[in-house]
Structure formats: C-alpha cells, structure tokens
PDB file of N, CA and C in Angstrom:
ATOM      1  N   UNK A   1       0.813  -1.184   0.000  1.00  0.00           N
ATOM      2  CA  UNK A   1       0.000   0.000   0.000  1.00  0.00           C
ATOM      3  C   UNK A   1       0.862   1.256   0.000  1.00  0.00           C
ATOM      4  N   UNK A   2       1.721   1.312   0.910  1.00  0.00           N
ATOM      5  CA  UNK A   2       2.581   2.273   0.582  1.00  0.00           C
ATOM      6  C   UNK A   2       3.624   2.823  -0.489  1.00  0.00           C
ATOM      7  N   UNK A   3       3.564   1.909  -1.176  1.00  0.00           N
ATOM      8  CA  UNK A   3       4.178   2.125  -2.753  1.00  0.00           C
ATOM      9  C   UNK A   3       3.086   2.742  -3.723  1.00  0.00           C
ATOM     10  N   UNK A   4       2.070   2.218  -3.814  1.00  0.00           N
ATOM     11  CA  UNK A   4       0.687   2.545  -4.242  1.00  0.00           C
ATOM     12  C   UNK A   4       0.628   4.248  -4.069  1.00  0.00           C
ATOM     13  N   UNK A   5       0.310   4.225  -2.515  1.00  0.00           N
ATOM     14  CA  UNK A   5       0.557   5.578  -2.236  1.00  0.00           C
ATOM     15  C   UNK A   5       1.643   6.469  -2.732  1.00  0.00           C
ATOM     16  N   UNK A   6       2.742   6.257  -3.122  1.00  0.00           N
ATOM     17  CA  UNK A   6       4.002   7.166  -3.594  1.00  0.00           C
ATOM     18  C   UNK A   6       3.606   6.865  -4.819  1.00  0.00           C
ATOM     19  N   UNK A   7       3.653   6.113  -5.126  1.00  0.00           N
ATOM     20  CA  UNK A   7       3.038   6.244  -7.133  1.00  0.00           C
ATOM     21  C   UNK A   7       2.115   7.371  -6.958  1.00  0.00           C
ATOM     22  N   UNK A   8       1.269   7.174  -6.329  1.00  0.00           N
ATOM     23  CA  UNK A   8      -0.116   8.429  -6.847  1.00  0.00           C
ATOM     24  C   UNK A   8       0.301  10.026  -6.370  1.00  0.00           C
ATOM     25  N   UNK A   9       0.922   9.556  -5.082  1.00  0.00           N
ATOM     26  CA  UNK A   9       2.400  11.379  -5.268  1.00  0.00           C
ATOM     27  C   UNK A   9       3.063  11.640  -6.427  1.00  0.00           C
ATOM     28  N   UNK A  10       3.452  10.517  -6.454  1.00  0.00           N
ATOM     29  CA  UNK A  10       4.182  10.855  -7.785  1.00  0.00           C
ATOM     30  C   UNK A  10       3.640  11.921  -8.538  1.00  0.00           C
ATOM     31  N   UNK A  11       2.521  10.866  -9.282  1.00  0.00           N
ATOM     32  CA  UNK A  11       2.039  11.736 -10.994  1.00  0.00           C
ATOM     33  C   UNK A  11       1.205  12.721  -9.835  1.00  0.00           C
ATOM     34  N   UNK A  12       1.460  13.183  -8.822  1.00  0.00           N
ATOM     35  CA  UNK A  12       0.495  14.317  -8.416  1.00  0.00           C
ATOM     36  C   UNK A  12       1.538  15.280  -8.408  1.00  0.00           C
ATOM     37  N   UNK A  13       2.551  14.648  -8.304  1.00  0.00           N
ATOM     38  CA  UNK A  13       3.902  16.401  -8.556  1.00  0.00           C
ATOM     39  C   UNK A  13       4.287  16.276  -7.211  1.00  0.00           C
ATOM     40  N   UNK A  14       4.381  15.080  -6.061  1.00  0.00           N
ATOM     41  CA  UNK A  14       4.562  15.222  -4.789  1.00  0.00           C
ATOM     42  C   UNK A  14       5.625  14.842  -4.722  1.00  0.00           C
ATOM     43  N   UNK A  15       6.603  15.215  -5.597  1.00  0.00           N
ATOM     44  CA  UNK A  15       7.772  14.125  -5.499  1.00  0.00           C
ATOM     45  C   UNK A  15       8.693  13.807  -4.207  1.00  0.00           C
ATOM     46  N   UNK A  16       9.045  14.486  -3.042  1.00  0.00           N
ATOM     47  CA  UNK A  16       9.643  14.626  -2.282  1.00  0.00           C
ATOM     48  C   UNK A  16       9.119  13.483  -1.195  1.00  0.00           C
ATOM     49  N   UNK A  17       7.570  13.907  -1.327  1.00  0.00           N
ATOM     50  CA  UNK A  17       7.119  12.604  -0.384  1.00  0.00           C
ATOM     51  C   UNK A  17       6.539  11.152  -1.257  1.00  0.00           C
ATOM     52  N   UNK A  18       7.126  11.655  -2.265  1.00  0.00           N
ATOM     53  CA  UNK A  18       6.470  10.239  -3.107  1.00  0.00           C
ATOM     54  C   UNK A  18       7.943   9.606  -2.881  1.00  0.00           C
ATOM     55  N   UNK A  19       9.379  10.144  -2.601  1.00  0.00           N
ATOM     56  CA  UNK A  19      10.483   9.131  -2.439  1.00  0.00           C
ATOM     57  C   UNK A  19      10.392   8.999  -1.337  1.00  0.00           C
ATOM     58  N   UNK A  20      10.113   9.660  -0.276  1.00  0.00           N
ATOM     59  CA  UNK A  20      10.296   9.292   1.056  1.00  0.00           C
ATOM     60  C   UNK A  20       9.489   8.230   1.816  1.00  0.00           C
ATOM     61  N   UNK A  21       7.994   7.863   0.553  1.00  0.00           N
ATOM     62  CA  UNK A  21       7.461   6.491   1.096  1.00  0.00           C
ATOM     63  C   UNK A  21       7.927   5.240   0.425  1.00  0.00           C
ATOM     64  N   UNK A  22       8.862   5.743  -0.898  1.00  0.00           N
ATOM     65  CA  UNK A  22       9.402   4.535  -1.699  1.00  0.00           C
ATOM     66  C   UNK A  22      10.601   4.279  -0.650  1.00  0.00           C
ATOM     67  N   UNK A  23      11.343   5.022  -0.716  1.00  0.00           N
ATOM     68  CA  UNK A  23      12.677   4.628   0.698  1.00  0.00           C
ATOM     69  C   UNK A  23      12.368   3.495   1.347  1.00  0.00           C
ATOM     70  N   UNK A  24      10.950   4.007   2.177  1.00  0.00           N
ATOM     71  CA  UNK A  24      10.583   3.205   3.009  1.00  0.00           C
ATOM     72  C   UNK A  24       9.820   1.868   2.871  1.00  0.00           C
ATOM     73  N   UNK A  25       8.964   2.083   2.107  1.00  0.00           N
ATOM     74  CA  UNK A  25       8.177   0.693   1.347  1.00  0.00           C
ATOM     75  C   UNK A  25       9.340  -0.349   0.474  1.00  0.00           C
ATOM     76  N   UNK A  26      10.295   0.938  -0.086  1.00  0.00           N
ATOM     77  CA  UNK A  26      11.234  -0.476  -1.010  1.00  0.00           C
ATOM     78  C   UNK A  26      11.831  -2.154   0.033  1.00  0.00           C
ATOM     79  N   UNK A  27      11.851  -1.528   1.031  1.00  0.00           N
ATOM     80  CA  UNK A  27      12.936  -2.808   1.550  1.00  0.00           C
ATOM     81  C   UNK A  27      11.898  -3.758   2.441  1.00  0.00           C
ATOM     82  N   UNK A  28      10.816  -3.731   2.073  1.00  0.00           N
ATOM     83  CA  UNK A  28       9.676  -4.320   2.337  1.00  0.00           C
ATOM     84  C   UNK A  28       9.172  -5.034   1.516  1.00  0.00           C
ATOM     85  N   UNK A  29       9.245  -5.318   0.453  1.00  0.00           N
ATOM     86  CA  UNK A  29       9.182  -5.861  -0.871  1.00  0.00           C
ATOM     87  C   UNK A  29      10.024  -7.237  -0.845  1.00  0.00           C
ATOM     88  N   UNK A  30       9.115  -8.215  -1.516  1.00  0.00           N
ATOM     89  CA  UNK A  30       9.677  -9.791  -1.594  1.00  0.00           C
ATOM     90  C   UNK A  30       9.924 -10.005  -2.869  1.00  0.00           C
ATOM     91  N   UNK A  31       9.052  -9.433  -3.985  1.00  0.00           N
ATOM     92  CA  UNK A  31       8.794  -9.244  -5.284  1.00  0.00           C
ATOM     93  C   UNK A  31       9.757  -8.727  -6.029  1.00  0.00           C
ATOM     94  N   UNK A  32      11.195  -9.624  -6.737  1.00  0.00           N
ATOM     95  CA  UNK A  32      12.280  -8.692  -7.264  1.00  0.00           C
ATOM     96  C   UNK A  32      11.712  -7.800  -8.450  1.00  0.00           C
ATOM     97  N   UNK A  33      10.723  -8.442  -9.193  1.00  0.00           N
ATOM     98  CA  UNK A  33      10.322  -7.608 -10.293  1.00  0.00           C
ATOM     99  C   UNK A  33       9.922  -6.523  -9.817  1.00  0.00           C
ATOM    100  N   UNK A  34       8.807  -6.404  -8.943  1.00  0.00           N
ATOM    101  CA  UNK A  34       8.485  -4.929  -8.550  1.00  0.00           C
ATOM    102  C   UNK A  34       9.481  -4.109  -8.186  1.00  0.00           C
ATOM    103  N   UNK A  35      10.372  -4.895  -6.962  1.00  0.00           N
ATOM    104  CA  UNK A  35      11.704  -4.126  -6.581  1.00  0.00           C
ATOM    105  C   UNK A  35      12.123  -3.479  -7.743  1.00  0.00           C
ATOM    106  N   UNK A  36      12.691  -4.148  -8.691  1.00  0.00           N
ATOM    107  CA  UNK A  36      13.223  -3.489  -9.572  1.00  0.00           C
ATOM    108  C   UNK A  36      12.564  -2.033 -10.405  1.00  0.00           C
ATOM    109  N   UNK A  37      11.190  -2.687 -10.419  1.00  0.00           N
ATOM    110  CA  UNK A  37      10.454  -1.371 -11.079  1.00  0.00           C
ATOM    111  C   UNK A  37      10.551  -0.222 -10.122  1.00  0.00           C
ATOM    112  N   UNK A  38      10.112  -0.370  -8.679  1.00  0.00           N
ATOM    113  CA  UNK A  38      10.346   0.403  -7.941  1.00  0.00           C
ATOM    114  C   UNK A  38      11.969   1.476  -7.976  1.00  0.00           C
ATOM    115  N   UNK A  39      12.678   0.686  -7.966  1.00  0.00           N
ATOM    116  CA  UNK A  39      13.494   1.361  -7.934  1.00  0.00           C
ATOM    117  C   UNK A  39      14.066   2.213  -9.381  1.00  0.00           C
ATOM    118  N   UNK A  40      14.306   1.429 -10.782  1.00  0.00           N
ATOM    119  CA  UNK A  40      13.663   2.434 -11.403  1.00  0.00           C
ATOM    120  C   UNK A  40      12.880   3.697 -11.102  1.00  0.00           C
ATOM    121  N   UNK A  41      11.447   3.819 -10.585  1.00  0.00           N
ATOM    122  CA  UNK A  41      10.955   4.828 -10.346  1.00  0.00           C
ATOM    123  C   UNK A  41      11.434   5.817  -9.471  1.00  0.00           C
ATOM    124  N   UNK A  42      12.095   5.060  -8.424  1.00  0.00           N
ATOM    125  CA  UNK A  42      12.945   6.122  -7.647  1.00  0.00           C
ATOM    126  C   UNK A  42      14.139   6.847  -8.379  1.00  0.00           C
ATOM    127  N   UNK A  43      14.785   5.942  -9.114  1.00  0.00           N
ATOM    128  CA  UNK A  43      15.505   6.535 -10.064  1.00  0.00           C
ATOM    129  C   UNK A  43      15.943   8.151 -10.718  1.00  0.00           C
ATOM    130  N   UNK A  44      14.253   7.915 -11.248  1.00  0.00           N
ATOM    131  CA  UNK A  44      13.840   8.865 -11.957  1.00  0.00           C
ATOM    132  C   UNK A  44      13.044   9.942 -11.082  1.00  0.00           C
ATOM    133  N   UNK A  45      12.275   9.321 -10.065  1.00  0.00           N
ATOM    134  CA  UNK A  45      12.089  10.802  -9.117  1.00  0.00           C
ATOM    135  C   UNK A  45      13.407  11.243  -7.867  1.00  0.00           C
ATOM    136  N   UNK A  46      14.349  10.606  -7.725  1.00  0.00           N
ATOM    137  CA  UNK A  46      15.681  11.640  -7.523  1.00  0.00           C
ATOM    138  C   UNK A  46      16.119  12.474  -8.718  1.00  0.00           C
ATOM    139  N   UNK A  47      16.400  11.638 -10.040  1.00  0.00           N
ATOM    140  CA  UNK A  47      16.252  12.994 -10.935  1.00  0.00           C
ATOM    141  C   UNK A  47      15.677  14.319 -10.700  1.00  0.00           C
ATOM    142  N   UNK A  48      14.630  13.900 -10.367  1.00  0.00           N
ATOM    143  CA  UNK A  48      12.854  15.112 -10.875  1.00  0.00           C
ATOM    144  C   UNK A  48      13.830  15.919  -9.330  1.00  0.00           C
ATOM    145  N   UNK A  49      14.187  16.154  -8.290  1.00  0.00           N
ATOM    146  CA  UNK A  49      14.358  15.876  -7.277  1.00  0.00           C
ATOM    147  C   UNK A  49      15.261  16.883  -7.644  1.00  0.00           C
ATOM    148  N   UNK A  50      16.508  16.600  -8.179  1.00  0.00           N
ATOM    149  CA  UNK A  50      17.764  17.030  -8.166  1.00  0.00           C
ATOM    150  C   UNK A  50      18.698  16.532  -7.840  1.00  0.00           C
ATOM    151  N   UNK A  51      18.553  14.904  -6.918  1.00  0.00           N
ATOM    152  CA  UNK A  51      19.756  14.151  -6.420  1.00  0.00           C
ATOM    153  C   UNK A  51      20.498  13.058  -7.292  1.00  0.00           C
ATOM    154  N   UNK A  52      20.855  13.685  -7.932  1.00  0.00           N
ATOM    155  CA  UNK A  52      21.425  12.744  -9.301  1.00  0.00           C
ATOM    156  C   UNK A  52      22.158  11.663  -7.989  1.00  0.00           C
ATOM    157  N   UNK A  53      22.917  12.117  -7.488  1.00  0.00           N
ATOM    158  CA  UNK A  53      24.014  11.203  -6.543  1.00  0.00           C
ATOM    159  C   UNK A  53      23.174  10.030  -6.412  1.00  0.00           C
ATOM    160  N   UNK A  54      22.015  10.377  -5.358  1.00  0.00           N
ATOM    161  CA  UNK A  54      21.181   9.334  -5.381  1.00  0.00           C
ATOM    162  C   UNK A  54      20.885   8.334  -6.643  1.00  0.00           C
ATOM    163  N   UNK A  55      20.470   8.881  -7.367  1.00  0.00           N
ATOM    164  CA  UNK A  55      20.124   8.028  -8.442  1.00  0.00           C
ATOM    165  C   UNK A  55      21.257   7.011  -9.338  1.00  0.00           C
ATOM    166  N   UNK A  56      21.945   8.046  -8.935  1.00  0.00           N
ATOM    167  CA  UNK A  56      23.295   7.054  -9.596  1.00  0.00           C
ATOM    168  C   UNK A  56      23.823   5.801  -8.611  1.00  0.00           C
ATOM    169  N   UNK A  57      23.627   6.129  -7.664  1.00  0.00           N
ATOM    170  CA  UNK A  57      24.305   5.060  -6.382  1.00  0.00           C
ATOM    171  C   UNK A  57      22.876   3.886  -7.106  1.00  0.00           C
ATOM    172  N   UNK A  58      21.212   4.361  -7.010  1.00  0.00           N
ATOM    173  CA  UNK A  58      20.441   3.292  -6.621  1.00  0.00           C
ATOM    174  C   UNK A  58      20.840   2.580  -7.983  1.00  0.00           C
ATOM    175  N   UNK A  59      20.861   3.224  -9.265  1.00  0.00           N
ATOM    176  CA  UNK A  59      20.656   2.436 -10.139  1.00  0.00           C
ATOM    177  C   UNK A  59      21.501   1.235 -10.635  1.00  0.00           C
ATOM    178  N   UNK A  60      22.507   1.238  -9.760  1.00  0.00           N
ATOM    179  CA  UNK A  60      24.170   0.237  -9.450  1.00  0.00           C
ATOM    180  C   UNK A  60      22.864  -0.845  -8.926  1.00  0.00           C
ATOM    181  N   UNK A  61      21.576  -0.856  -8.631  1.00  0.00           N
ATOM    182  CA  UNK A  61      21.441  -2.250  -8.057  1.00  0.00           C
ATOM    183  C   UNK A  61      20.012  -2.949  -8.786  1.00  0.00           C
ATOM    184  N   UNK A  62      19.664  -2.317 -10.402  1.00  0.00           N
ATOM    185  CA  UNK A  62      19.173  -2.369 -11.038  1.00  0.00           C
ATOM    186  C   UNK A  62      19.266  -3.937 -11.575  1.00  0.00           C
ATOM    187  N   UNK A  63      18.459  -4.558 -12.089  1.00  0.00           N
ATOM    188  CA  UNK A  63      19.026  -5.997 -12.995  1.00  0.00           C
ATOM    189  C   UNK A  63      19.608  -5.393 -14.381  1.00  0.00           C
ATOM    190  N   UNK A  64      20.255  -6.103 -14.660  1.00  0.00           N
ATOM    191  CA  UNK A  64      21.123  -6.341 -15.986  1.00  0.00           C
ATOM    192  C   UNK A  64      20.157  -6.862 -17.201  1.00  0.00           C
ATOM    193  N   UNK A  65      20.358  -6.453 -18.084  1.00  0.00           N
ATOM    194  CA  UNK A  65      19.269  -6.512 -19.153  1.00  0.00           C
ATOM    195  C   UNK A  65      19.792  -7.664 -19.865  1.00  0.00           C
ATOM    196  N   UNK A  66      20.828  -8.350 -19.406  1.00  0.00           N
ATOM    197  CA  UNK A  66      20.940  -9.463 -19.819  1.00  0.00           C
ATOM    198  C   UNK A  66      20.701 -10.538 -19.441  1.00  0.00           C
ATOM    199  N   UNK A  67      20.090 -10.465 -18.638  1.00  0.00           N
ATOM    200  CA  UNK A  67      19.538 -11.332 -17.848  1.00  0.00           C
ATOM    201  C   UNK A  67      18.094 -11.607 -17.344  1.00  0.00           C
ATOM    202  N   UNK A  68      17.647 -10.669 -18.525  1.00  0.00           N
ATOM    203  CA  UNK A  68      15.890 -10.844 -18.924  1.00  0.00           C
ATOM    204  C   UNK A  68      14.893 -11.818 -19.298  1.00  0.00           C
ATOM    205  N   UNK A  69      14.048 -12.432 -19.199  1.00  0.00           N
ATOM    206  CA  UNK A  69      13.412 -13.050 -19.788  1.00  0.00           C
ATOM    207  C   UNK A  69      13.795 -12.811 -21.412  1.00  0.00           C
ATOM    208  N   UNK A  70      13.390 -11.570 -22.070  1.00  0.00           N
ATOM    209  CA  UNK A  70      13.359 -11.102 -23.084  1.00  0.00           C
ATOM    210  C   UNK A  70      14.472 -12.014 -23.451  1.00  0.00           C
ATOM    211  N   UNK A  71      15.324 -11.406 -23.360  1.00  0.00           N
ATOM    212  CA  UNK A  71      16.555 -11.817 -23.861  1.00  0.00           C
ATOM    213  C   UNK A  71      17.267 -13.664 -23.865  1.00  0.00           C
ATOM    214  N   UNK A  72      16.850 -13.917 -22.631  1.00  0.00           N
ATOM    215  CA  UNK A  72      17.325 -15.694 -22.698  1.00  0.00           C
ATOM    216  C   UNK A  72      16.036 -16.581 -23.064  1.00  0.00           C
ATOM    217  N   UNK A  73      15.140 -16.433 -22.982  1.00  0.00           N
ATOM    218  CA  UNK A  73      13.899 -17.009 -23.956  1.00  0.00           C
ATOM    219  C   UNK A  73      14.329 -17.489 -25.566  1.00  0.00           C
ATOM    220  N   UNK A  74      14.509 -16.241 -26.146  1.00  0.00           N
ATOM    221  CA  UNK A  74      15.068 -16.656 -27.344  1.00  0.00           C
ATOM    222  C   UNK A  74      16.500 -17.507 -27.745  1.00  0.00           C
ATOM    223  N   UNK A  75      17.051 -17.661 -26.667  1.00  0.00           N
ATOM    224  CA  UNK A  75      18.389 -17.917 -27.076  1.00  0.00           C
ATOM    225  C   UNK A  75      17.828 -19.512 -26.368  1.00  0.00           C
ATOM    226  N   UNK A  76      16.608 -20.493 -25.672  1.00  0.00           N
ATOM    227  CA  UNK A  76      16.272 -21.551 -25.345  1.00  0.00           C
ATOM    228  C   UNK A  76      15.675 -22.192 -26.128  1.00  0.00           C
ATOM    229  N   UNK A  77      15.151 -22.022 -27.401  1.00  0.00           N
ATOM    230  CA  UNK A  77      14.048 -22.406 -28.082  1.00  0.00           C
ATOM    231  C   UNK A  77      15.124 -23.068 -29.686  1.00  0.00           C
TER     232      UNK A  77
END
C-alpha cells in the first residue's frame, strides 16, 4: 500500500514525499520484479528531485538486461 501511495504522489507532482514512502516501502518488498520497477521509479524521481548522486548510487542495483526473460527465452528455443 505504501508504494501505491508514492506512485499516486508521484504523478500528483509530490515528489519529495512520493520518495520518502518509496525509501521506506522499497525494503519491504519480496517481489524482485516490482523491486526493480520500484526502484527504477525512484531513479527517476531523484532525478525530478535534483539528487542525481542518489540516483546514480540506486541504479548500481538495477538488474542487468541481460539477464531478462526477453533476452534468454530466445536464445532456449
């Protein structure tokens, strides 16, 4: 619920408290896919933000796009 909630800060322009409930909701999360989306989104609202630093540190813990479904699906078949 509390991710829910910072999404809808988000697209409301709340950005400051839309990271400060992702902070907190991220490490609560069991779900790597969401994790990942999540953090993406934080990503991009430290951008909106101004804390590039931030964003650069989180996105070091992003998945590797090589290691996608997308990508090893085709290479099984």
């Amino acid at each position: 619920m509390i991710l829910g909630l910072a999404s809808t800060l988000a697209l409301k322009g709340n950005t400051n408290e839309a990271i400060e409930l992702m902070e907190r909701g991220l490490p609560l999360l069991i779900n790597e896919k969401l994790k990942s989306t999540m953090r993406a989104t934080l990503c991009f609202l430290y951008l909106k933000a101004g804390r590039e630093d931030k964003a650069n540190k989180l996105v070091s813990e992003l998945p590797h796009t090589r290691e996608s479904r997308e990508v090893i699906q085709p290479l099984i078949r």
